[in-house]
N, C-alpha and C. Protein backbone atom coordinates (compact mmCIF):
# COMPACT_ATOMS: atom_id res chain seq x y z
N UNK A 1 107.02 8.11 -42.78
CA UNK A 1 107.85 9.08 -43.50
C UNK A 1 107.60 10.49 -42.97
N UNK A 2 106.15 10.51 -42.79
CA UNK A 2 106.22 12.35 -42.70
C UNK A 2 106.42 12.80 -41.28
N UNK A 3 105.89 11.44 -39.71
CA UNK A 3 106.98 11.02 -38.54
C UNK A 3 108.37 11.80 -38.47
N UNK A 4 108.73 11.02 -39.64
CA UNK A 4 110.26 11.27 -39.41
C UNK A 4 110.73 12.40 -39.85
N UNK A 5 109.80 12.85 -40.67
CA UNK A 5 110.57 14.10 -41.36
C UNK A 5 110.07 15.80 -40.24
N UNK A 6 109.18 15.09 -39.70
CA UNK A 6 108.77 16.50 -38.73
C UNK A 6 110.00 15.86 -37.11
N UNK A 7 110.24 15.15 -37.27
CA UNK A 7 111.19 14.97 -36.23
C UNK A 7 113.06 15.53 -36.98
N UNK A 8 112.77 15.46 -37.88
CA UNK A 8 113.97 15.84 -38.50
C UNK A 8 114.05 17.31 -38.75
N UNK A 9 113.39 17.53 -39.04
CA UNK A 9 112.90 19.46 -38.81
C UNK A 9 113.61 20.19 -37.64
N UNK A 10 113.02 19.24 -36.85
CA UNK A 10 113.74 20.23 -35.41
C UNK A 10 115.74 20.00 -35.43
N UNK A 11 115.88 19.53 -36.18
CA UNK A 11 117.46 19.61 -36.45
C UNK A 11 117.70 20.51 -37.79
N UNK A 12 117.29 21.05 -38.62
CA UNK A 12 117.26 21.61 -39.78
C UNK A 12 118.45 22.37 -39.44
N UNK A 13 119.24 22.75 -40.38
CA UNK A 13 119.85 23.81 -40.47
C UNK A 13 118.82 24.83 -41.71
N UNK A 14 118.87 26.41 -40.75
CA UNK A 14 118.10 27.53 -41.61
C UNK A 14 118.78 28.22 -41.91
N UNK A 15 119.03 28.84 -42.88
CA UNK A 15 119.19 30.47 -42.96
C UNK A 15 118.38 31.43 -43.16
N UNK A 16 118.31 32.74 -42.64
CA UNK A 16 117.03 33.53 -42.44
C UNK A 16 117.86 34.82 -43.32
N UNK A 17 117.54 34.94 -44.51
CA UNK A 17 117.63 36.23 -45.34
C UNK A 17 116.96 37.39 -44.88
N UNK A 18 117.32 38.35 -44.03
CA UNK A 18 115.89 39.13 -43.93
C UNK A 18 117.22 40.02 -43.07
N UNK A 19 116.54 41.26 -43.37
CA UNK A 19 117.08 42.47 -42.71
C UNK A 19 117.21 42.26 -41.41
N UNK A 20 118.24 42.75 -40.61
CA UNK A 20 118.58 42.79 -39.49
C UNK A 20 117.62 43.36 -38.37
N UNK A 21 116.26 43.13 -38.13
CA UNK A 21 115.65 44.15 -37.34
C UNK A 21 114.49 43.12 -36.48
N UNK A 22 113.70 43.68 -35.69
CA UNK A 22 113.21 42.87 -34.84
C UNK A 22 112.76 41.60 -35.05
N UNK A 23 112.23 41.72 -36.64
CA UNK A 23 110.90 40.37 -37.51
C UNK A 23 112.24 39.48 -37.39
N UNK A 24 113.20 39.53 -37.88
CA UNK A 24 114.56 38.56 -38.15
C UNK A 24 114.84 37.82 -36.67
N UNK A 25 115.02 38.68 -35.73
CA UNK A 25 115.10 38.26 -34.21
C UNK A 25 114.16 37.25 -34.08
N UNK A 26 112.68 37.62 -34.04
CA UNK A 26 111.78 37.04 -33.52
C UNK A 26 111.70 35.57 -34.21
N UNK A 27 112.02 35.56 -35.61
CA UNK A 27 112.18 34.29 -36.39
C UNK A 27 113.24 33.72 -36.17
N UNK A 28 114.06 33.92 -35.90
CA UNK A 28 115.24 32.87 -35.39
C UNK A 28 115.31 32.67 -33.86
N UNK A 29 114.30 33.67 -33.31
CA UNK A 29 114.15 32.63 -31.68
C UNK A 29 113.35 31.37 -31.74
N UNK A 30 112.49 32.07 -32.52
CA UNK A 30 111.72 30.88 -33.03
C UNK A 30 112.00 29.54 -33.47
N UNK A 31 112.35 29.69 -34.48
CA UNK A 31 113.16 28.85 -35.13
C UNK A 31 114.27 27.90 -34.02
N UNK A 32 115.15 28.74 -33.18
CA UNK A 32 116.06 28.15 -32.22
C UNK A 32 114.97 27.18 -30.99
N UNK A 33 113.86 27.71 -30.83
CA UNK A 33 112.87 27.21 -29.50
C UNK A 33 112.65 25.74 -30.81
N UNK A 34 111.91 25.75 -31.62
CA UNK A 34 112.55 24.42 -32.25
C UNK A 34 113.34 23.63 -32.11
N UNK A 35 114.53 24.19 -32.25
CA UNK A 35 115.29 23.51 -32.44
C UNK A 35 116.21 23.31 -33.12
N UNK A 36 115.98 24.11 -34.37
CA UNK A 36 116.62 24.22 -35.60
C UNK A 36 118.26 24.64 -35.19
N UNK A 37 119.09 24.66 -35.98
CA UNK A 37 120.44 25.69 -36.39
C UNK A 37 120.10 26.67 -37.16
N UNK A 38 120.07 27.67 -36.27
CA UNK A 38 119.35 29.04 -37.64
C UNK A 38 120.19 30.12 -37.76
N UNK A 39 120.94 30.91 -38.55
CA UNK A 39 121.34 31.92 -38.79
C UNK A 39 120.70 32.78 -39.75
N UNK A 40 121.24 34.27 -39.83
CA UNK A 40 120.69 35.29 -40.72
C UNK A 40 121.59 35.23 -41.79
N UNK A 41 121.58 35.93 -43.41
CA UNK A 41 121.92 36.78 -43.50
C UNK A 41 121.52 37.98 -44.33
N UNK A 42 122.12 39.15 -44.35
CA UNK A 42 121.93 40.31 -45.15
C UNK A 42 122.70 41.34 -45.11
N UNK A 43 122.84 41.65 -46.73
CA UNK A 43 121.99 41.43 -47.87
C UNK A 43 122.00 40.01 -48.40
N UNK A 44 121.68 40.26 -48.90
CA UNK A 44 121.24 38.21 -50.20
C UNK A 44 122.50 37.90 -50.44
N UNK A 45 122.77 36.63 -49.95
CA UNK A 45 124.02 36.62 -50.73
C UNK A 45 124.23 36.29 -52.05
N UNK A 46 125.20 36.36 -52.78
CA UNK A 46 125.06 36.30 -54.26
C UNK A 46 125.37 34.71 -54.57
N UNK A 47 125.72 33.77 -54.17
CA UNK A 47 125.94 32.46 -54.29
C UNK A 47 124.56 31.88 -53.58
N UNK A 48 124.29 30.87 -53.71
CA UNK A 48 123.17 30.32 -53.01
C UNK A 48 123.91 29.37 -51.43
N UNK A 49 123.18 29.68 -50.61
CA UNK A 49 123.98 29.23 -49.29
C UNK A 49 123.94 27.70 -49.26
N UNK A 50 125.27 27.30 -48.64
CA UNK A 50 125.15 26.10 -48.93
C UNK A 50 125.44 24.99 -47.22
N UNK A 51 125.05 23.92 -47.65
CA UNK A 51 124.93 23.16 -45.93
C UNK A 51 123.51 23.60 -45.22
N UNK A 52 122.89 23.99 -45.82
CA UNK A 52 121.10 24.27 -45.30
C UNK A 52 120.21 23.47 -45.99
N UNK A 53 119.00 23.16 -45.01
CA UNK A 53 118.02 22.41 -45.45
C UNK A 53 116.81 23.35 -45.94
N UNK A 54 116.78 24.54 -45.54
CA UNK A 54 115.30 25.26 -45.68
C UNK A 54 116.19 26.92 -45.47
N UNK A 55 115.65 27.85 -46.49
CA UNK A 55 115.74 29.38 -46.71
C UNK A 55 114.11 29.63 -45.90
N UNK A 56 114.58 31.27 -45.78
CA UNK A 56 113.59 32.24 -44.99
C UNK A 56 113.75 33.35 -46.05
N UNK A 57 113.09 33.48 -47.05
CA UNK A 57 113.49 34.99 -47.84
C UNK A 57 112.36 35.78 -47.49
N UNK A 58 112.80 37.17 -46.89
CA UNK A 58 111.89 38.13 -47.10
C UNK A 58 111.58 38.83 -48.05
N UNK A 59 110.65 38.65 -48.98
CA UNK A 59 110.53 38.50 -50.46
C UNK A 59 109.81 40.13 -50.56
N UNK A 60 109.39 40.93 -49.63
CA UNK A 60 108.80 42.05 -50.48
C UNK A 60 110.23 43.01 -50.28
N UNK A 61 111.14 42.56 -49.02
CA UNK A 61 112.18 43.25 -49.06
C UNK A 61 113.11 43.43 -50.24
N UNK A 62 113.22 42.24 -50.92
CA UNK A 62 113.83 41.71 -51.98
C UNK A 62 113.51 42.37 -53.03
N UNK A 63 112.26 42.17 -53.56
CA UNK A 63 111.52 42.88 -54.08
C UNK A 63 111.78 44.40 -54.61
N UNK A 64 111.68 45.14 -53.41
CA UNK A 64 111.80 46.26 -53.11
C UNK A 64 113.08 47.35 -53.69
N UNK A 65 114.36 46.32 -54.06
CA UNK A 65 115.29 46.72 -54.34
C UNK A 65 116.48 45.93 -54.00
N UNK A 66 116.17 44.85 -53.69
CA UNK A 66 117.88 43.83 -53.73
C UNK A 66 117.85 42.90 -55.54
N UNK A 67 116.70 43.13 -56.11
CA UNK A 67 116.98 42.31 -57.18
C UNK A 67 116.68 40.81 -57.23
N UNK A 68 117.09 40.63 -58.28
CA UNK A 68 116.51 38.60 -58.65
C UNK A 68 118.16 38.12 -58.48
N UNK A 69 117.66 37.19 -57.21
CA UNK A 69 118.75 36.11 -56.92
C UNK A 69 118.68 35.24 -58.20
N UNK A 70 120.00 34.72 -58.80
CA UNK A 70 119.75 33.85 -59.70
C UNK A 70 120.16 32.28 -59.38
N UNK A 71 119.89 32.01 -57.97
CA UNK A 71 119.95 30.93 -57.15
C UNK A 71 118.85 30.65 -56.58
N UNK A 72 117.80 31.24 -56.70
CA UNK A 72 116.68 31.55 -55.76
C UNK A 72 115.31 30.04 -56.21
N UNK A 73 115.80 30.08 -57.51
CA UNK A 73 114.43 29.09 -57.97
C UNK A 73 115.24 27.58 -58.67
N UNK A 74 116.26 27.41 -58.59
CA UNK A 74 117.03 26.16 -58.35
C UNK A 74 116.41 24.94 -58.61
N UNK A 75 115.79 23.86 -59.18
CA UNK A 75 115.36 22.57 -58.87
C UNK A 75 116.35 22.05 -57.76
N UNK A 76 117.63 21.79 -57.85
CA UNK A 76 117.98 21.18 -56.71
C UNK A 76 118.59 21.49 -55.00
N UNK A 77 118.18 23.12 -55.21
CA UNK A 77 118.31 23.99 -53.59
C UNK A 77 117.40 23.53 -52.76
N UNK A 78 117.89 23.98 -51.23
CA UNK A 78 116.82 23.80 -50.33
C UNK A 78 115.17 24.68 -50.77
N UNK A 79 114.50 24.03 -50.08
CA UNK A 79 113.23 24.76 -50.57
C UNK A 79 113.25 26.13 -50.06
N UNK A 80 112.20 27.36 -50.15
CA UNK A 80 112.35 28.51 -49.91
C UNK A 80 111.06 28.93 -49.08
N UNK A 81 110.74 29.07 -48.14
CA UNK A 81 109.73 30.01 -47.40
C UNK A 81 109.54 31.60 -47.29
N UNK A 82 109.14 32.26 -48.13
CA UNK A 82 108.78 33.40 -48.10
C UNK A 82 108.71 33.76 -46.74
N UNK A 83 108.79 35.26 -46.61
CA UNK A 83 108.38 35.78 -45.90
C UNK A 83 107.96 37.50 -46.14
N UNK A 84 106.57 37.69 -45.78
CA UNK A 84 105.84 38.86 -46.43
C UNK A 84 105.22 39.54 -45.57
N UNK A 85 105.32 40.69 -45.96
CA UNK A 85 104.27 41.51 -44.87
C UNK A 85 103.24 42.66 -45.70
N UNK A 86 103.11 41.94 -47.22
CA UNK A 86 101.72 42.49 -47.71
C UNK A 86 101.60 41.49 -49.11
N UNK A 87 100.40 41.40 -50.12
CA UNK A 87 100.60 41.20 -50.93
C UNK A 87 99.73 41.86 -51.91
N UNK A 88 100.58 41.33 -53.13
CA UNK A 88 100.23 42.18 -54.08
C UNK A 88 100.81 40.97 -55.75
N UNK A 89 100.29 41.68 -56.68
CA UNK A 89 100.21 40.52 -57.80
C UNK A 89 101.89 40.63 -58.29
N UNK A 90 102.20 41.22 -57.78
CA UNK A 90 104.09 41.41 -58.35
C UNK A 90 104.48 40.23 -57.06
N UNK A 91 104.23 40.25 -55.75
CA UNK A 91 104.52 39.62 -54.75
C UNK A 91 104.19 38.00 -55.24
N UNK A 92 103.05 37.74 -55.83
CA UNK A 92 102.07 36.70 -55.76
C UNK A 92 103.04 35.58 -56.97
N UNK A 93 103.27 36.61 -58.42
CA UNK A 93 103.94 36.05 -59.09
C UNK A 93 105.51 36.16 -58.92
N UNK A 94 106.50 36.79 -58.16
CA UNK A 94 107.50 36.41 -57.25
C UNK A 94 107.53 34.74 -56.80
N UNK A 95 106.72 35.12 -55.97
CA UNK A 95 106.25 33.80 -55.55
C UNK A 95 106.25 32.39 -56.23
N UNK A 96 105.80 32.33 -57.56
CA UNK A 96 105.87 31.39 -58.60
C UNK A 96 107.20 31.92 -59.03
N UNK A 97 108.18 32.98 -59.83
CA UNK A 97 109.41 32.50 -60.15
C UNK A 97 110.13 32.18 -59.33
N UNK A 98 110.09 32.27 -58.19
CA UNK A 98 111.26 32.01 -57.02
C UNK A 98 110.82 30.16 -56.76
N UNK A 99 109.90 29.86 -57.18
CA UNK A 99 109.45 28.37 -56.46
C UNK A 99 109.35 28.11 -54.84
N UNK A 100 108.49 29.14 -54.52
CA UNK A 100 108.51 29.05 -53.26
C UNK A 100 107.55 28.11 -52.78
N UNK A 101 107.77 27.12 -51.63
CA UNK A 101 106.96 26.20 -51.11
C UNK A 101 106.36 26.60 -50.15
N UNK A 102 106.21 28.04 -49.70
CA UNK A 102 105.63 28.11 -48.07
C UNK A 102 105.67 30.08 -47.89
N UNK A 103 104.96 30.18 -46.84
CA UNK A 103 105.42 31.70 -46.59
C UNK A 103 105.08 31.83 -45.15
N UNK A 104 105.24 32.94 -44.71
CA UNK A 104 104.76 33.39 -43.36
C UNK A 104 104.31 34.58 -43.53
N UNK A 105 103.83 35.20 -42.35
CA UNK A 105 103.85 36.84 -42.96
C UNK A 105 104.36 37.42 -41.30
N UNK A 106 104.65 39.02 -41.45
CA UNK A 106 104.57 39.38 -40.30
C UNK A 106 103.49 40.05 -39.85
N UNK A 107 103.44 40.54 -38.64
CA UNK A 107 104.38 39.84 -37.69
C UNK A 107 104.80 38.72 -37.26
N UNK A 108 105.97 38.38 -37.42
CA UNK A 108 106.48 36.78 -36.95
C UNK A 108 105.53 36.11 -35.94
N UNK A 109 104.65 34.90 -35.64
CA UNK A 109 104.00 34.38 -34.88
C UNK A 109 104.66 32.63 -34.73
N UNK A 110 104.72 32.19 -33.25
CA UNK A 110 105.27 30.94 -33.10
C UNK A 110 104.26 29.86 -33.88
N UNK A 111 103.20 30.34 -34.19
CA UNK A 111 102.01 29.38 -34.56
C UNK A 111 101.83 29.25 -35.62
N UNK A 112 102.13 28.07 -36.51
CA UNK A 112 102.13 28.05 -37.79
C UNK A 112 103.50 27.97 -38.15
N UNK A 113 104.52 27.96 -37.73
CA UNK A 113 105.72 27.99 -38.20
C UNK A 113 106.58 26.70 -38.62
N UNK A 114 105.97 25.91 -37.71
CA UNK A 114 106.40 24.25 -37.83
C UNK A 114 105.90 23.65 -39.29
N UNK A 115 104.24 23.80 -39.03
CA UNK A 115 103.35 23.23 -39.79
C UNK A 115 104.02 23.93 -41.77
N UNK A 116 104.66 25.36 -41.68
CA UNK A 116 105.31 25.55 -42.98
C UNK A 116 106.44 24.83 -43.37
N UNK A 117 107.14 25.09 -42.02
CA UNK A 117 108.39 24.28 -42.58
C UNK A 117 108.19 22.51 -43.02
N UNK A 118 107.17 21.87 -42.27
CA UNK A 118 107.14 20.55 -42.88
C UNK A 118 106.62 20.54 -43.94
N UNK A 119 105.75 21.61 -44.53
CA UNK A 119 104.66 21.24 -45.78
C UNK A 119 105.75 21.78 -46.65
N UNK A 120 106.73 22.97 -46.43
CA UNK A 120 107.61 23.70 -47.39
C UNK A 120 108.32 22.04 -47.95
N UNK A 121 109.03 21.16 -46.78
CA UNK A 121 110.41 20.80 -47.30
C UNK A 121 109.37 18.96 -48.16
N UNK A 122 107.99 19.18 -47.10
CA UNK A 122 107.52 17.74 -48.11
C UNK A 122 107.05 18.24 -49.90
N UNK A 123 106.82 19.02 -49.62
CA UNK A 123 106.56 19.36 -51.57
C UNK A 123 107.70 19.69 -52.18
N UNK A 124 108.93 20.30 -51.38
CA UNK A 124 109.80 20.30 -52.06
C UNK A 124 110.46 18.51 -52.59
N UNK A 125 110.67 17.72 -51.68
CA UNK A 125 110.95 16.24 -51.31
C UNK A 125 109.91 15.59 -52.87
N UNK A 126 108.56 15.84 -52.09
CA UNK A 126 107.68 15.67 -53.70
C UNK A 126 107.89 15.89 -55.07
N UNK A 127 108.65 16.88 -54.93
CA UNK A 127 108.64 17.66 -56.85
C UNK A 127 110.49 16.89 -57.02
N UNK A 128 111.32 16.64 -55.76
CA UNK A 128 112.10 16.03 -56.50
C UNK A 128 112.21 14.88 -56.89
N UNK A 129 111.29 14.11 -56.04
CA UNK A 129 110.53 12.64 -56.62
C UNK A 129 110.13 12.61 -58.06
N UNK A 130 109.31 13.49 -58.10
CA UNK A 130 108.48 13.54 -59.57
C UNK A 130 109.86 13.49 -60.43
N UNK A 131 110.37 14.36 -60.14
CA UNK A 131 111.40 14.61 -61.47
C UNK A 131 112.63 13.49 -61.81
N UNK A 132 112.89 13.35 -60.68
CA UNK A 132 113.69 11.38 -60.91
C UNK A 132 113.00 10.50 -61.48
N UNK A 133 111.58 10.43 -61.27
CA UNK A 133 110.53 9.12 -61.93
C UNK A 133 110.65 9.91 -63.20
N UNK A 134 110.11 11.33 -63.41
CA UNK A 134 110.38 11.70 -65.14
C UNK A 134 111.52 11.25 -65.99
N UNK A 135 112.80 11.46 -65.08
CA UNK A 135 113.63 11.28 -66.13
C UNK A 135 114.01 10.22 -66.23
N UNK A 136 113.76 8.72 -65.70
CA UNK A 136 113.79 7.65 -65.77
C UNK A 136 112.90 7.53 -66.79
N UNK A 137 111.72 8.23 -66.76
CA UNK A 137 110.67 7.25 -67.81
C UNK A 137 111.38 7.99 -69.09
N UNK A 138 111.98 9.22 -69.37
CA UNK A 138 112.52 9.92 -70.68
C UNK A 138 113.15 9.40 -71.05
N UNK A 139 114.71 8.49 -69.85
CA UNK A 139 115.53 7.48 -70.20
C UNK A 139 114.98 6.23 -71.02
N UNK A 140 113.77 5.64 -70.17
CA UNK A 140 113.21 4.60 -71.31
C UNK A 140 112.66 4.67 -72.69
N UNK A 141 111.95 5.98 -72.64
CA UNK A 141 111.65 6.20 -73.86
C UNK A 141 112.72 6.37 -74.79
N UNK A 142 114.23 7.44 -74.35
CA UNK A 142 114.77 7.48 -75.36
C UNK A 142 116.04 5.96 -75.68
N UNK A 143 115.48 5.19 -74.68
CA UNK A 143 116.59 3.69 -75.16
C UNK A 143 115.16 3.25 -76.41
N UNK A 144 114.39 2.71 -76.28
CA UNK A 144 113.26 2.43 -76.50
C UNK A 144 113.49 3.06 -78.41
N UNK A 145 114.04 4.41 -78.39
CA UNK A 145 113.69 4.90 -79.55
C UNK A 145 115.03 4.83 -80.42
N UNK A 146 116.35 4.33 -79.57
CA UNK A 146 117.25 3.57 -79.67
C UNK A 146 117.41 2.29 -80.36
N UNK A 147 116.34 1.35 -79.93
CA UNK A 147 116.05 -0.14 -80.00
C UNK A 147 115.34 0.02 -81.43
N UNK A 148 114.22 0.32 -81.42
CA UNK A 148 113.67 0.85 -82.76
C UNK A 148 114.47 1.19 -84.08
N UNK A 149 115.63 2.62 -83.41
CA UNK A 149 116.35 2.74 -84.75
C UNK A 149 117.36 1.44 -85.05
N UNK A 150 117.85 1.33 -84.39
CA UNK A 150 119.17 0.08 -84.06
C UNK A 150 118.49 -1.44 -85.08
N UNK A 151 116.95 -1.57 -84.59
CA UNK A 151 116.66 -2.52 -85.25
C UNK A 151 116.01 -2.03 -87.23
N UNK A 152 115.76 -0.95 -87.31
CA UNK A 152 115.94 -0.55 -88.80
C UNK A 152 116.83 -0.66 -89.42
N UNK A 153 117.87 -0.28 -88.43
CA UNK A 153 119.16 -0.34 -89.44
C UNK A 153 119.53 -1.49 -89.62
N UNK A 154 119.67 -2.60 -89.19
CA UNK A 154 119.80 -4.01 -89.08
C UNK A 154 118.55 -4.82 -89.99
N UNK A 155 117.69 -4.44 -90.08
CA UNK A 155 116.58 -4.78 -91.36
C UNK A 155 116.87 -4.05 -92.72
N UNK A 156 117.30 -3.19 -92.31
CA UNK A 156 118.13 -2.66 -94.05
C UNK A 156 119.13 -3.25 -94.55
N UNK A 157 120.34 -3.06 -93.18
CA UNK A 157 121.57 -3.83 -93.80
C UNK A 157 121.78 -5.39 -94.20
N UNK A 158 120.92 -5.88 -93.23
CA UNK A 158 121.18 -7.41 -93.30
C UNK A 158 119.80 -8.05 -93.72
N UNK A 159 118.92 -7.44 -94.21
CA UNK A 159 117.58 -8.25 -94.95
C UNK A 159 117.16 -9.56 -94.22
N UNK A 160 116.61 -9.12 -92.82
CA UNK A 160 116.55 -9.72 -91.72
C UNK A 160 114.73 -9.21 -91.28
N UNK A 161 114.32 -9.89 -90.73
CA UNK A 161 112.88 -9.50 -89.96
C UNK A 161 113.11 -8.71 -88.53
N UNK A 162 112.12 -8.28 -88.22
CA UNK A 162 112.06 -7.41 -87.16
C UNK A 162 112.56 -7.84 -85.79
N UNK A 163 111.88 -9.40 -85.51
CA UNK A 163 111.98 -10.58 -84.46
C UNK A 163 113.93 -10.20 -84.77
N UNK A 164 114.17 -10.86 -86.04
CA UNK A 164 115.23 -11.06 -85.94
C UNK A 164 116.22 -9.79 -85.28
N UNK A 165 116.26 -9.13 -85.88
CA UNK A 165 116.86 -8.14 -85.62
C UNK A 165 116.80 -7.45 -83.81
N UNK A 166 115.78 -7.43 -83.39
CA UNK A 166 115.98 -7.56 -81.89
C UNK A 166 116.46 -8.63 -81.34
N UNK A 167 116.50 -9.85 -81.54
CA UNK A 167 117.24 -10.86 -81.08
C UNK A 167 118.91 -10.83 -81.26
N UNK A 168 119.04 -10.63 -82.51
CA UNK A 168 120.36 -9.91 -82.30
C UNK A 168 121.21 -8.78 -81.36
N UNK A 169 120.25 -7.99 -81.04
CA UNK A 169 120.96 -6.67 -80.61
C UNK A 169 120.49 -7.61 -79.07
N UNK A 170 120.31 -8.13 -78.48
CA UNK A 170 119.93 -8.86 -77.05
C UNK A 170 121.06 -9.96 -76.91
N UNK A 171 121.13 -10.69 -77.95
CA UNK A 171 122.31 -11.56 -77.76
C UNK A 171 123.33 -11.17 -77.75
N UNK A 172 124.04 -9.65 -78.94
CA UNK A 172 124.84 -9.25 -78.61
C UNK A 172 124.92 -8.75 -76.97
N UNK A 173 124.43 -8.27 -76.23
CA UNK A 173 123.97 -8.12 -75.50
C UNK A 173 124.20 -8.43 -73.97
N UNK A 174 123.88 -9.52 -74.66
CA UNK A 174 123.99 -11.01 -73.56
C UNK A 174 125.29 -11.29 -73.24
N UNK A 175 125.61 -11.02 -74.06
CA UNK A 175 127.41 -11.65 -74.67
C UNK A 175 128.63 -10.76 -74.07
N UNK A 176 128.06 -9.61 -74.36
CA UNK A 176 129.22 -8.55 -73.79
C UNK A 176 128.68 -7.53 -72.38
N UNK A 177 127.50 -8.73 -71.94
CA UNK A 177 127.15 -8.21 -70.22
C UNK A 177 126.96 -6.64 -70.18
N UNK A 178 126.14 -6.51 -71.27
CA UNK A 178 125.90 -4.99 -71.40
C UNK A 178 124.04 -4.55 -71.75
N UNK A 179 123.73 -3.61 -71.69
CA UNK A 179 122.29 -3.45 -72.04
C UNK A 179 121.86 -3.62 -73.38
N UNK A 180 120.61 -3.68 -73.60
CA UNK A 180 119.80 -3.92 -75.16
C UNK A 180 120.27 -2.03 -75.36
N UNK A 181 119.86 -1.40 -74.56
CA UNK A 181 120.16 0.35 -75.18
C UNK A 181 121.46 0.20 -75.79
N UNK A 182 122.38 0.22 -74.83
CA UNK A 182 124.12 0.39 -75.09
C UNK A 182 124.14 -0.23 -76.27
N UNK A 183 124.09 -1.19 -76.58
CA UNK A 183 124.52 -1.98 -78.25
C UNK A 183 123.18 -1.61 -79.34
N UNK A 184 122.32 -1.14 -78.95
CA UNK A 184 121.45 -0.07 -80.03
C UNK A 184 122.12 1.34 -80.30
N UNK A 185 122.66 1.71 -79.41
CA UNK A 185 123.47 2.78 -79.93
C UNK A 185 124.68 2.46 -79.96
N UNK A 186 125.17 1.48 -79.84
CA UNK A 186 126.88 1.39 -80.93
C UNK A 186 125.94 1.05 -81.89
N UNK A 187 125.43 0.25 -82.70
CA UNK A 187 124.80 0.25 -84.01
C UNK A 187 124.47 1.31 -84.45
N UNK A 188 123.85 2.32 -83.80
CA UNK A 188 124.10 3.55 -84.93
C UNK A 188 124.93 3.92 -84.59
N UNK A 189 125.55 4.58 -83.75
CA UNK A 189 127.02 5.44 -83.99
C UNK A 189 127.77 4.46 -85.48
N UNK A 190 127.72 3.31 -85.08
CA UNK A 190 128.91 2.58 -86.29
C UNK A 190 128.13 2.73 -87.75
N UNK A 191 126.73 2.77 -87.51
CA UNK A 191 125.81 3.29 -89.03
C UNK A 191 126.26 4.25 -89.54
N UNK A 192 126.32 5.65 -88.62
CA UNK A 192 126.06 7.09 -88.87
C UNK A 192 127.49 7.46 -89.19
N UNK A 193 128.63 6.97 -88.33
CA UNK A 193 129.59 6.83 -88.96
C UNK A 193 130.60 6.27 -90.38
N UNK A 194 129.60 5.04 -90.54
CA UNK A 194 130.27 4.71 -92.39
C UNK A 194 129.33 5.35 -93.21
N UNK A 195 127.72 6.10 -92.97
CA UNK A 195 127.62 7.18 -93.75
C UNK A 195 128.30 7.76 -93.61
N UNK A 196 128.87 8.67 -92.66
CA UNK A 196 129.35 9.87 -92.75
C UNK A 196 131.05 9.78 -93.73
N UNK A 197 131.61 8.44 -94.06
CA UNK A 197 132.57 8.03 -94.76
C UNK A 197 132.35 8.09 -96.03
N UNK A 198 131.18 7.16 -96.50
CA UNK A 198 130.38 6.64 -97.50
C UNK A 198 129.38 7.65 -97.62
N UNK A 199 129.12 8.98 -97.85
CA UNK A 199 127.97 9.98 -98.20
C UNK A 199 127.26 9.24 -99.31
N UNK A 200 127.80 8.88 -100.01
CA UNK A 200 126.64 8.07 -101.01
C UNK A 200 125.87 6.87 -101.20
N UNK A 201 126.05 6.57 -100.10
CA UNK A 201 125.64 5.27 -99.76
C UNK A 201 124.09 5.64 -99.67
């Protein structure tokens, strides 16, 4: 995997946010002796750029007086590589709201530049892993808490045991080639709904 992904690097498409002046040059020769597709631009643009695998923000420039991109810290954007030429605790925590995976500093140097961009785009790759396995396991929990209510209500209405009552909502189930969740929640929607008919019930 990580083979392929440093071989895939050298095809990246970049964009390099950073003022028009020598540091910008020197990073996109760079970047081009790679291999990459790299362009600039500036100022920031106000949309988040799109068809790129990896940003270059020069973050004290930013800083300085372009303002908070509100595209900048994204869960699902390309990852972001700083780029700095001092720091400081306004810089440091930048750094954490923007979600930056990587930095450089200047002066631009060819050495080290690879080794960011693969560690930038594998933790980015990482944290969107994590967050697909999270919300799968949130999905189970909240069918799970589905199944639970679905089978209360079915032990109230029909003076049935617990066994029973999950066997039901499975056979229904079975029957109409659908999940144990899906027919736990038509059982309550169709509950919550003849309360909401029947308030006194």
């Amino acid at each position: 995997m990580s083979i392929n992904l440093l071989r895939d690097i050298r095809s990246f498409r970049v964009v390099v946010i950073h003022p028009q002046d020598a540091e910008a040059e020197e990073l996109l020769r760079q970047l081009h002796r790679i291999g990459c597709q790299a362009r600039s631009e500036w100022p920031p643009p106000k949309d988040r750029p799109s068809g790129v695998d990896l940003i270059f923000l020069d973050m004290t420039q930013l800083l300085s007086g372009q303002g908070r991109l509100s595209w900048s810290s994204a869960d699902d954007g390309p990852p972001i590589v700083a780029v700095l030429d001092y720091e400081s605790p306004t810089v440091l925590k930048a750094l954490v709201d923007y979600g930056v995976r990587g930095f450089v500093s200047k002066p631009i140097r060819a050495f080290g530049l690879l080794t960011t961009m693969f560690m930038a785009h594998r933790a980015a790759e990482g944290e969107r892993g994590m967050r697909k396995r999270l919300h799968k396991v949130e999905q189970r929990l909240d069918g799970i808490k589905k199944v639970s209510k679905a089978k209360a209500i079915l032990i109230e209405q029909r003076r049935i045991t617990e066994e029973e009552a999950y066997r039901f909502i499975r056979e229904r189930a079975m029957a109409r080639r659908t999940t144990i969740e899906a027919v736990a929640a038509a059982i309550i929607d169709a509950s919550e709904m003849l309360m909401a008919e029947n308030p006194s019930r």
